[in-house]
C-alpha atoms as a PDB file:
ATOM      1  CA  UNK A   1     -98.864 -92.203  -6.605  1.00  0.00           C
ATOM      2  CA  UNK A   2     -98.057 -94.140  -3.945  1.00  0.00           C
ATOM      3  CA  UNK A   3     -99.652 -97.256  -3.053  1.00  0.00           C
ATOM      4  CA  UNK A   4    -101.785 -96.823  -0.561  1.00  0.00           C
ATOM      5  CA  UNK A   5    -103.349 -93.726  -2.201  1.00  0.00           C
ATOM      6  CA  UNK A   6    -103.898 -96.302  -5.097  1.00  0.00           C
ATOM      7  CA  UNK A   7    -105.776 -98.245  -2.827  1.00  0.00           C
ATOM      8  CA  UNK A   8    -107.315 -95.816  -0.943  1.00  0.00           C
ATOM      9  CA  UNK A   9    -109.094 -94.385  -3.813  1.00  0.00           C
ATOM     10  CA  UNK A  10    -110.235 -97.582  -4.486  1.00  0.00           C
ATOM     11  CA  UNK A  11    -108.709 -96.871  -7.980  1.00  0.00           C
ATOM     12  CA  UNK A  12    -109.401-100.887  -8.071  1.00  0.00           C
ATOM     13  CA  UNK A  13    -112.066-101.395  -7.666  1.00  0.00           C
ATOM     14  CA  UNK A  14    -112.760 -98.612 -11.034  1.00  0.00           C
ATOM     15  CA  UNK A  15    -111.102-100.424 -12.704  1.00  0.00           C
ATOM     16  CA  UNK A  16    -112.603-104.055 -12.056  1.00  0.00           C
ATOM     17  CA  UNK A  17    -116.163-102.270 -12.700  1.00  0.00           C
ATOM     18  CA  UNK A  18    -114.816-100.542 -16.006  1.00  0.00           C
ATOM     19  CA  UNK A  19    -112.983-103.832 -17.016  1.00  0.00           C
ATOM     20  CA  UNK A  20    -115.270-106.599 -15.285  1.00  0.00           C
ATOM     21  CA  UNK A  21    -112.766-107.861 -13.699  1.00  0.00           C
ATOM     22  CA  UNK A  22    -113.091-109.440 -10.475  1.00  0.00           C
ATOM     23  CA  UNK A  23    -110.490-109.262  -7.717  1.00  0.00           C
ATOM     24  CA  UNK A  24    -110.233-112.203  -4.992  1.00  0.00           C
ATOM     25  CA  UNK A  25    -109.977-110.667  -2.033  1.00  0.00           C
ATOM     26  CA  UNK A  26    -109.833-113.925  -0.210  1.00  0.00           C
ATOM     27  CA  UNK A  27    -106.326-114.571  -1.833  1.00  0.00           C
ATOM     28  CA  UNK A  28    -104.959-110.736  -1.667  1.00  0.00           C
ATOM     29  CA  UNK A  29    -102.224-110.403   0.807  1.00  0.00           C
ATOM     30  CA  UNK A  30    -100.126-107.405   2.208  1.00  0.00           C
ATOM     31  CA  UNK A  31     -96.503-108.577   2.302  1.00  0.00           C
ATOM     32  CA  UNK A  32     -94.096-105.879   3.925  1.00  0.00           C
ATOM     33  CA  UNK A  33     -90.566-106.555   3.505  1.00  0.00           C
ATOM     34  CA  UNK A  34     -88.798-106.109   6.698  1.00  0.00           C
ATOM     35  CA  UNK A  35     -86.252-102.823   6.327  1.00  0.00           C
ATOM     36  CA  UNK A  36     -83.890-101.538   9.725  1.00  0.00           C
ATOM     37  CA  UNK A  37     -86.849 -99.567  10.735  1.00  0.00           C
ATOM     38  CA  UNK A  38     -89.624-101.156  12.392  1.00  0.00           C
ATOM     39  CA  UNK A  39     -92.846 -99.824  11.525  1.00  0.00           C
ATOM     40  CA  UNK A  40     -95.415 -98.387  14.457  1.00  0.00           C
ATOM     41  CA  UNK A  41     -98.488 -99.680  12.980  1.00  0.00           C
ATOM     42  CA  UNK A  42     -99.193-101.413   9.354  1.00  0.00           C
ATOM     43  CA  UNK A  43    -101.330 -99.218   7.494  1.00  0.00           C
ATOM     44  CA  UNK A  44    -104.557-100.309   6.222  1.00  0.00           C
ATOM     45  CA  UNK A  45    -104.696-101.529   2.741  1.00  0.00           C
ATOM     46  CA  UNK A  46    -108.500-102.006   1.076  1.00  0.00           C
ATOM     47  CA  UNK A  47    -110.054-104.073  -2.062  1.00  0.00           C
ATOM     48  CA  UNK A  48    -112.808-103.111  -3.116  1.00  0.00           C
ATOM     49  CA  UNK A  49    -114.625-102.562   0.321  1.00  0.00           C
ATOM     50  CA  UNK A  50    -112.711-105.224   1.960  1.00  0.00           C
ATOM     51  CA  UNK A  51    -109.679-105.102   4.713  1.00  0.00           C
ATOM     52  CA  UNK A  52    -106.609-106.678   3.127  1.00  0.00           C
ATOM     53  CA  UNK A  53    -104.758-108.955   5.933  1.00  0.00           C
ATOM     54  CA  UNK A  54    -101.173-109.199   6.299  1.00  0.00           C
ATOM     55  CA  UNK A  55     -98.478-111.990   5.526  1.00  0.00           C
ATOM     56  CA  UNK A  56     -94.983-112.811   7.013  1.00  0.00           C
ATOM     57  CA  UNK A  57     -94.784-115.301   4.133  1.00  0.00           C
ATOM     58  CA  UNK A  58     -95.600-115.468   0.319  1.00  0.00           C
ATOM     59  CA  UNK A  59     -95.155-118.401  -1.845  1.00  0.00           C
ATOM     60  CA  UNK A  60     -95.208-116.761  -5.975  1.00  0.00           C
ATOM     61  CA  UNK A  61     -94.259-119.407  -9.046  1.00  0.00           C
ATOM     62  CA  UNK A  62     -94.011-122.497  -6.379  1.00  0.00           C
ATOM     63  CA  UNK A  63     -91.267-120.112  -4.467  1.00  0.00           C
ATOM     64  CA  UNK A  64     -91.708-119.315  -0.977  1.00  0.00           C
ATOM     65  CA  UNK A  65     -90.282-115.899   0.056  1.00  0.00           C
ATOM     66  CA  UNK A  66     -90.783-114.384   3.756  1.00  0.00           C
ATOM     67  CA  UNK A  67     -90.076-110.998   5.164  1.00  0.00           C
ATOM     68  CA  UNK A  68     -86.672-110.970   5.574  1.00  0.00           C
ATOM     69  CA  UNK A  69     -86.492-111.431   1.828  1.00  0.00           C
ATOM     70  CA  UNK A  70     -84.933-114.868   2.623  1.00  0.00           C
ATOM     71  CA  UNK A  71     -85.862-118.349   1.165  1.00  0.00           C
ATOM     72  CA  UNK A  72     -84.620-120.698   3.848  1.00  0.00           C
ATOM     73  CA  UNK A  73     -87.940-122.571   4.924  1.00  0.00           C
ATOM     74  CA  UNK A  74     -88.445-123.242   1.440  1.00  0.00           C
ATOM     75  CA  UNK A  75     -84.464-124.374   0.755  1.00  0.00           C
ATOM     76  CA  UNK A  76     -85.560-127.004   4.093  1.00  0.00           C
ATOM     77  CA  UNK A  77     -88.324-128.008   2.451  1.00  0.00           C
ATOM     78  CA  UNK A  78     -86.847-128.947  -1.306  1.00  0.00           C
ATOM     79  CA  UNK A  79     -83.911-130.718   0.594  1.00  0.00           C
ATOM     80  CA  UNK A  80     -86.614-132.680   2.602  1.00  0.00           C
ATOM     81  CA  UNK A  81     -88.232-133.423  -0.472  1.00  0.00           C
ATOM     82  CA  UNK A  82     -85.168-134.342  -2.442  1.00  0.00           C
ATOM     83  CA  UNK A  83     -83.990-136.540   0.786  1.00  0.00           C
ATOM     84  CA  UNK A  84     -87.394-138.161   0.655  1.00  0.00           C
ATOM     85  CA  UNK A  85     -87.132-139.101  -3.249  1.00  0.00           C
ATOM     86  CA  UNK A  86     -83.650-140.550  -2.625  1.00  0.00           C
ATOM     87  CA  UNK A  87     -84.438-143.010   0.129  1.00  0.00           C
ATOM     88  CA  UNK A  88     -87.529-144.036  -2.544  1.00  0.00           C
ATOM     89  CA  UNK A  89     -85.060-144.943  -5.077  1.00  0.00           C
ATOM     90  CA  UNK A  90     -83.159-146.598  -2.747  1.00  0.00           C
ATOM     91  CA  UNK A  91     -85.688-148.587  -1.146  1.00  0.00           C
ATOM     92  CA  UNK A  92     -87.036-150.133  -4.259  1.00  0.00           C
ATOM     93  CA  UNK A  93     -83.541-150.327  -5.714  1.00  0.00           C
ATOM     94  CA  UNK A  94     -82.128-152.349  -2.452  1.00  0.00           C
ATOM     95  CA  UNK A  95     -82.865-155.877  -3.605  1.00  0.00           C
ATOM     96  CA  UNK A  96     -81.554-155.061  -7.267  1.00  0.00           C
ATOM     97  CA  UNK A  97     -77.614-155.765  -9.301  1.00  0.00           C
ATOM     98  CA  UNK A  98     -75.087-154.132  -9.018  1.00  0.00           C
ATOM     99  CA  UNK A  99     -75.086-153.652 -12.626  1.00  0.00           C
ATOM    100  CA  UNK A 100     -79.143-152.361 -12.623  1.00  0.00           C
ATOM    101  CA  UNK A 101     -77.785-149.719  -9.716  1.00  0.00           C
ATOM    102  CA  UNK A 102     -75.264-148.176 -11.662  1.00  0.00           C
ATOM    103  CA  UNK A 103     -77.837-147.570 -15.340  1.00  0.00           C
ATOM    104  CA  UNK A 104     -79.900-146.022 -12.694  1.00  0.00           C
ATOM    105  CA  UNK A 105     -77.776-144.084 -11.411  1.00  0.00           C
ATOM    106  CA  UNK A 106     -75.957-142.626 -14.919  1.00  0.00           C
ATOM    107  CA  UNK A 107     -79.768-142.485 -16.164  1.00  0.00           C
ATOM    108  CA  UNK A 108     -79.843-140.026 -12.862  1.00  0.00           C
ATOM    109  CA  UNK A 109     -77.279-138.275 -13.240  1.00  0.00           C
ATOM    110  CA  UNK A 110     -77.690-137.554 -17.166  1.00  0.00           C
ATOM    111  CA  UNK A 111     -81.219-135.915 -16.608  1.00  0.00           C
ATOM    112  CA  UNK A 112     -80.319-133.660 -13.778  1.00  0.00           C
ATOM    113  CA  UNK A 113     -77.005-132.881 -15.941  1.00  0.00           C
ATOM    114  CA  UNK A 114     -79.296-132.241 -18.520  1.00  0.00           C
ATOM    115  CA  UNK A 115     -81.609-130.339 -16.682  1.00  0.00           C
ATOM    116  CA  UNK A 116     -79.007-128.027 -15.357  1.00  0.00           C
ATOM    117  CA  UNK A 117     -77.774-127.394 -19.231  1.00  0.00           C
ATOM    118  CA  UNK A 118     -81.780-126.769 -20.381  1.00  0.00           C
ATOM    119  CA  UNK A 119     -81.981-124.288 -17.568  1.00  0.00           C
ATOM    120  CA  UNK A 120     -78.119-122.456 -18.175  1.00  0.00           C
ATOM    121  CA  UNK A 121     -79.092-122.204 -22.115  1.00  0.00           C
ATOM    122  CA  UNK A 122     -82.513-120.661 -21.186  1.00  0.00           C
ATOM    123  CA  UNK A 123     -81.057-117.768 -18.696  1.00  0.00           C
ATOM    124  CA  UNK A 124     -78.649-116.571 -21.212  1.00  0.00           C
ATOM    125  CA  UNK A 125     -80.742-116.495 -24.350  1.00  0.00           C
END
């Protein structure tokens, strides 16, 4: 069944009634993922009674993804952050030893190295 038939039927909103559950369509987004063939016209996707609008962008589990199946804007956006973070540390830092630099910086450097080994372990257990 494909999913606009889903839809269509408003096999959702059946289900929502049977299971009181309660969709937000506020928050529901259409997300088409951009393919060598243009679409004519997006189709029409409903929840329960309501028009579902479309996104060229989609942020899941603190991730943004857009069409194009590329995460660049969101790449941008962790380097600003991590760019931003860096000149902190190194503004409140500035006025400190040479010797209080350098146990900062191997405190640094431990937790991302440890961070990295935390998240290795993890994706091959």
């Amino acid at each position: 069944m494909g999913i606009n038939r889903f839809l269509a039927r408003d096999t959702c909103s059946k289900f929502a009634v049977s299971h009181r559950v309660v969709f937000n369509v506020v928050k529901s987004q259409c997300f088409i993922v951009k393919s060598k063939r243009d679409l004519l016209s997006r189709p029409s996707f409903h929840l329960c009674g309501a028009s579902l609008s479309y996104t060229d962008s989609y942020k899941y589990l603190g991730h943004i993804i857009n069409s194009g199946l590329t995460d660049d804007p969101d790449i941008m956006k962790q380097t600003r952050s991590m760019y931003a973070r860096a000149n902190i540390i190194i503004r409140k830092f500035s006025s400190a030893s040479l010797n209080t630099k350098l146990a900062v910086q191997s405190i640094l450097h431990s937790h991302i190295w440890l961070s990295v080994m935390v998240f290795s372990v993890s994706v091959f257990l």
